[in-house]
N, C-alpha and C. Protein backbone atom coordinates (compact mmCIF):
# COMPACT_ATOMS: atom_id res chain seq x y z
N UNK A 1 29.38 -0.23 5.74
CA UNK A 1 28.46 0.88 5.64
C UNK A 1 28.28 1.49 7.03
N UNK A 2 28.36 3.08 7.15
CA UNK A 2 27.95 3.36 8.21
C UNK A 2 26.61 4.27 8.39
N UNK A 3 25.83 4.22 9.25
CA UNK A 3 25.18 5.06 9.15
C UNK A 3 24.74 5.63 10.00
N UNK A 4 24.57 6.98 10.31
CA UNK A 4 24.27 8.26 11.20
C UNK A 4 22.73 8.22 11.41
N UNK A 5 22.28 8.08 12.62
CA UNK A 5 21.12 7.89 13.27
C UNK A 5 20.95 9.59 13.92
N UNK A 6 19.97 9.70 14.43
CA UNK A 6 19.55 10.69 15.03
C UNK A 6 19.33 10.57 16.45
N UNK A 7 19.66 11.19 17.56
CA UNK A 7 19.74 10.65 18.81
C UNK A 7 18.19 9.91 19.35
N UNK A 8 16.98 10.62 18.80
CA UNK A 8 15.95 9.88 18.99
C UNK A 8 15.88 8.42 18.02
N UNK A 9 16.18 8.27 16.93
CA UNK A 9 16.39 7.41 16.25
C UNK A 9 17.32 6.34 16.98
N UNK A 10 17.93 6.65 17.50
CA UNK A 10 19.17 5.70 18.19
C UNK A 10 18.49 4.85 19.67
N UNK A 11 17.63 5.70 19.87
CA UNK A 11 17.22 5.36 21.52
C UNK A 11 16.18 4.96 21.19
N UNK A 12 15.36 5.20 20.15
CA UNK A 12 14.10 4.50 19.66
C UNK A 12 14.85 2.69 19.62
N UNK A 13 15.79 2.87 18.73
CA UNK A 13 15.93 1.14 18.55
C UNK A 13 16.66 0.65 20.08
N UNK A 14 17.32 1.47 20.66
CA UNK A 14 18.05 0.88 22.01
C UNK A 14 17.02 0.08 22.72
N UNK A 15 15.80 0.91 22.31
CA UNK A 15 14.65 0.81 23.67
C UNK A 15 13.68 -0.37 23.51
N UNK A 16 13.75 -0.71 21.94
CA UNK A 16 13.48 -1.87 20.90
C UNK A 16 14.11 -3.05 21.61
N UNK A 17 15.35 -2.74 21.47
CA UNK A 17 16.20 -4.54 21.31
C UNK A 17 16.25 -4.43 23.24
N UNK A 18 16.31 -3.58 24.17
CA UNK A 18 16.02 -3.90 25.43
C UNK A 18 14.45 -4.52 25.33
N UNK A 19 13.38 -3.73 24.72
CA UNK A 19 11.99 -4.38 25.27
C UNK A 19 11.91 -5.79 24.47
N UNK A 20 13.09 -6.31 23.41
CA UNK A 20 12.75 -7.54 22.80
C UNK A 20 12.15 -7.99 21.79
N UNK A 21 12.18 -6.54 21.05
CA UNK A 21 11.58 -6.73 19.70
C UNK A 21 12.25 -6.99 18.75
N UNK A 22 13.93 -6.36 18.97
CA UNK A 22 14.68 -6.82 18.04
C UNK A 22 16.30 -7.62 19.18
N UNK A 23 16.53 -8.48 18.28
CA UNK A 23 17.70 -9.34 19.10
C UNK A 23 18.84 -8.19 19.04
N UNK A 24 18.72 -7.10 18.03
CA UNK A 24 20.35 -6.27 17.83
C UNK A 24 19.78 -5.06 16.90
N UNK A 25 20.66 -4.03 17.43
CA UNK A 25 20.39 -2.47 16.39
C UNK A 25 20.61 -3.12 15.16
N UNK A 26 21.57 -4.15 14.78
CA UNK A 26 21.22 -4.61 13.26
C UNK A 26 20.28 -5.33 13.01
N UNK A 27 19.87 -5.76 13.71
CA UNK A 27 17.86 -6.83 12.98
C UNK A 27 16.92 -5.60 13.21
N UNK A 28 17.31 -4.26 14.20
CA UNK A 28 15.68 -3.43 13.53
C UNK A 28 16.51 -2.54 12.43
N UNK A 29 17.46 -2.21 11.98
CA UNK A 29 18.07 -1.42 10.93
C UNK A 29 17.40 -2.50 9.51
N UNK A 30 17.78 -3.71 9.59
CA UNK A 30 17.18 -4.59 8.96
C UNK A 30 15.70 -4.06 8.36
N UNK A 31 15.08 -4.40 9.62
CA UNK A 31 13.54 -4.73 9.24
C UNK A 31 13.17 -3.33 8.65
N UNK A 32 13.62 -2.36 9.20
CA UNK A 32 13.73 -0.50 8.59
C UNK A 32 13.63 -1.04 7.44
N UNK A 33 15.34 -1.13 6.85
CA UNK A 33 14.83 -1.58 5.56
C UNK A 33 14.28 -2.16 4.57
N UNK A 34 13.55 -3.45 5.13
CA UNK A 34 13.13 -4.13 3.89
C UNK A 34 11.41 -3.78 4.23
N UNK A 35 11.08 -2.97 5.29
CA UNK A 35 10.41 -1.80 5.35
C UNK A 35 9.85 -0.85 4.06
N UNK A 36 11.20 -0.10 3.82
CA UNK A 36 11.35 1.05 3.26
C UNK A 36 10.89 0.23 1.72
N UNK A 37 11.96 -1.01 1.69
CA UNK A 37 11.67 -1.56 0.20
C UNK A 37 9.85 -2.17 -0.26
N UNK A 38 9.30 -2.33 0.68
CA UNK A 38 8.14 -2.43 0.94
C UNK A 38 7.30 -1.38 0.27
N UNK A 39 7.69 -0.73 0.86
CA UNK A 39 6.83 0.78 0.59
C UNK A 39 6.99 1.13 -0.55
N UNK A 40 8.49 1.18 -0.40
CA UNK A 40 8.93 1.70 -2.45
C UNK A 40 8.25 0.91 -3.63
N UNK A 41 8.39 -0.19 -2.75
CA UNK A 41 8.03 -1.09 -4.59
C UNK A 41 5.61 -0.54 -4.54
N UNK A 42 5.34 -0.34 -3.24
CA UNK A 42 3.93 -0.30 -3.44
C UNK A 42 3.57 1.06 -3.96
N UNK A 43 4.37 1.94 -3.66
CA UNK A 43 4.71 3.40 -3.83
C UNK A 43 4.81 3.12 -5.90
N UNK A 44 5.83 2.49 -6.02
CA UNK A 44 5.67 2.32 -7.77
C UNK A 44 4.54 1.54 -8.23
N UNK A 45 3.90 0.57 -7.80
CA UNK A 45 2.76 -0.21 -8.27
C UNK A 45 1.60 0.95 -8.23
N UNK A 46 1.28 1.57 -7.40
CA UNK A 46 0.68 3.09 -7.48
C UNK A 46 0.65 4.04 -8.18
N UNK A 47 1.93 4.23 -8.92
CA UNK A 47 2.03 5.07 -9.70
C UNK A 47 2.23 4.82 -10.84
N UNK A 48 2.07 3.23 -10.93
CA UNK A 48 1.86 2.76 -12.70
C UNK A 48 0.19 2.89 -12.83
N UNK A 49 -0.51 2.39 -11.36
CA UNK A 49 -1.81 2.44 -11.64
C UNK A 49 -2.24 4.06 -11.75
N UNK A 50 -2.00 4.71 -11.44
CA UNK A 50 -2.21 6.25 -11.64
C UNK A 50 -2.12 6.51 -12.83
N UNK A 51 -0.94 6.53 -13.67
CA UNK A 51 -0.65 6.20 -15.02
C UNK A 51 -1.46 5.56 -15.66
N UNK A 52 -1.91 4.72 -15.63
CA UNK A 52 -2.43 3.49 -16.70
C UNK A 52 -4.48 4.12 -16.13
N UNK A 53 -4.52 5.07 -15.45
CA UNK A 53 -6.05 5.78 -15.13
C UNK A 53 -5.59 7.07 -16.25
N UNK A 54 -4.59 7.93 -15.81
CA UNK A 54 -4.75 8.75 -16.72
C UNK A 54 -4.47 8.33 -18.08
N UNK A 55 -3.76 7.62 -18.66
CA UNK A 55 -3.59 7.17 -20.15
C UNK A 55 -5.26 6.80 -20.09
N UNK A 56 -6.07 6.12 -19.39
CA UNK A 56 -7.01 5.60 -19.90
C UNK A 56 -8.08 6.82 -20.35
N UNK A 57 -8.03 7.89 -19.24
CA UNK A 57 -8.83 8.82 -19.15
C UNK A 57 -8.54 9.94 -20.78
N UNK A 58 -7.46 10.09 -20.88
CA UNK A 58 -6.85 10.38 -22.00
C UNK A 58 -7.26 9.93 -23.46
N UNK A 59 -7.38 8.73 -23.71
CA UNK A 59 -7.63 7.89 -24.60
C UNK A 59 -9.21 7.65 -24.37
N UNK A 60 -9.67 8.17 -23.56
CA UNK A 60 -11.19 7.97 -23.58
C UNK A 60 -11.65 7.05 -23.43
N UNK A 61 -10.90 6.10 -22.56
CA UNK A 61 -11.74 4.84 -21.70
C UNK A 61 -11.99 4.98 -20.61
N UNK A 62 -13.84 5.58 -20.47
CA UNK A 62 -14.14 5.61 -19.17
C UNK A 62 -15.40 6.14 -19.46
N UNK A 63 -16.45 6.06 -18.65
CA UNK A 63 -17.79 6.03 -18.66
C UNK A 63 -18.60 7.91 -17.67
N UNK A 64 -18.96 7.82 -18.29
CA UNK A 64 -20.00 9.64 -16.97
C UNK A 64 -20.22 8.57 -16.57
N UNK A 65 -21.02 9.23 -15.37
CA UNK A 65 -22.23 8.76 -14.86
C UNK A 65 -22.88 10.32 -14.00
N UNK A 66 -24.31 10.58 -14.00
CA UNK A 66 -24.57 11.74 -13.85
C UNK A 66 -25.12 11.14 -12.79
N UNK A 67 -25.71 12.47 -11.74
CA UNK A 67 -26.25 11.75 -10.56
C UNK A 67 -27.24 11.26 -10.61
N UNK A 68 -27.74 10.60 -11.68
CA UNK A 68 -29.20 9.86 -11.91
C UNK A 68 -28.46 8.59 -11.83
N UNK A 69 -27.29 8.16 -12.44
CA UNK A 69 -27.30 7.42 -12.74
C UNK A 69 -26.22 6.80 -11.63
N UNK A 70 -25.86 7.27 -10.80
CA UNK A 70 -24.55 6.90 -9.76
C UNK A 70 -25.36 5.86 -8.85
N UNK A 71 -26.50 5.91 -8.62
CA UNK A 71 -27.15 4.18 -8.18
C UNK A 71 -26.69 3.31 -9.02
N UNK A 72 -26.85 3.02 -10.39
CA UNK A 72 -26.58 2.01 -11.04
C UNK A 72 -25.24 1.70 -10.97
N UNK A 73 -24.14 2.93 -10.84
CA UNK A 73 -22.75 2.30 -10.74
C UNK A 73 -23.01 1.67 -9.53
N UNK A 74 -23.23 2.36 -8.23
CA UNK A 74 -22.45 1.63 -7.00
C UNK A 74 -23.25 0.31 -6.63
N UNK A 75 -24.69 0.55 -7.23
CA UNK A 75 -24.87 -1.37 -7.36
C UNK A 75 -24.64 -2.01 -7.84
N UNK A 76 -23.61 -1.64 -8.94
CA UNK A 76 -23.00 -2.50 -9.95
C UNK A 76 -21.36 -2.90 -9.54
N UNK A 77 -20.82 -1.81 -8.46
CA UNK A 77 -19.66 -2.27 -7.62
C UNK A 77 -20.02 -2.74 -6.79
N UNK A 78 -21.13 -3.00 -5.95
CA UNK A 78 -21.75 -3.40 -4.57
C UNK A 78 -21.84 -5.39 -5.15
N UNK A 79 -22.61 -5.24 -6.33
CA UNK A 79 -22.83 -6.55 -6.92
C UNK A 79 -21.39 -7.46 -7.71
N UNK A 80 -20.41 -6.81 -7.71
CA UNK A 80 -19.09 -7.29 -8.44
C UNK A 80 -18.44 -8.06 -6.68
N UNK A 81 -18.78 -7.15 -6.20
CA UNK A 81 -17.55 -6.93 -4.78
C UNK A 81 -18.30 -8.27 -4.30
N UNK A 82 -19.58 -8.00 -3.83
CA UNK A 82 -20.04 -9.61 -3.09
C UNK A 82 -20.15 -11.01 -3.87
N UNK A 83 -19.94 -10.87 -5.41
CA UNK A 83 -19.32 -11.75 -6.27
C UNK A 83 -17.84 -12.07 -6.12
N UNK A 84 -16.99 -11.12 -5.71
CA UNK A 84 -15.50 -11.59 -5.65
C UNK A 84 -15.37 -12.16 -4.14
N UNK A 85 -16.35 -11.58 -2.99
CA UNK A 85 -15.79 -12.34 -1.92
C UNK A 85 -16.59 -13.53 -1.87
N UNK A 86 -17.63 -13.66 -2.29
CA UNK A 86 -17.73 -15.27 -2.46
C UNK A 86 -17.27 -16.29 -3.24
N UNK A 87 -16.45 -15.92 -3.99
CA UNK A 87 -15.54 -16.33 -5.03
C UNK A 87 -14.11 -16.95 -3.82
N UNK A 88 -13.88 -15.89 -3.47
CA UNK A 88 -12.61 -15.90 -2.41
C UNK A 88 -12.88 -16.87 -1.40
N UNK A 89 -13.81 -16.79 -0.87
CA UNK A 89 -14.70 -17.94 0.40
C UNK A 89 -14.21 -19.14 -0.42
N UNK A 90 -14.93 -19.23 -1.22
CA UNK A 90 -14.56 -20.73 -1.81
C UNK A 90 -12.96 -21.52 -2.30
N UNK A 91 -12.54 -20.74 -2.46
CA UNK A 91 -10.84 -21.23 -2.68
C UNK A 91 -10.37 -21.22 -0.99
């Protein structure tokens, strides 16, 4: 495989494996990629959850809340959230 860098791209990694971050232009081409695969796969987990909000919103699973009532949600996320990190503390 070959692949065509961009002259800043090229001197970006030169300047890499001189300062010691990478042993060779192939271990940061490397890490680029499993980088990129990083991103991609969180990039799709994102966009199933996007999906699976609008199907819900669609199908009519989901609650108002008017501004009377937007205290009761966010103490009701405020009270979930310090339930899950003390949950987490303990494991």
């Amino acid at each position: 495989m070959e692949v065509h860098l961009t002259p800043e791209q090229q001197a970006f990694i030169e300047q890499s494996v001189r300062n010691g971050r990478f042993a060779s232009p192939d271990d940061a081409v490397r890490q680029a990629v499993e980088l990129l695969e990083v991103r991609e796969r969180e990039l799709a987990e994102t966009r199933t959850l996007v999906q699976e909000g609008l199907d819900d919103l669609e199908a009519g699973r989901y609650e108002e809340y008017g501004d009377d009532k937007l205290h009761e949600l966010f103490d009701d996320i405020k009270r979930r959230g310090r339930k899950r990190l003390a949950t987490e503390r303990l494991t």
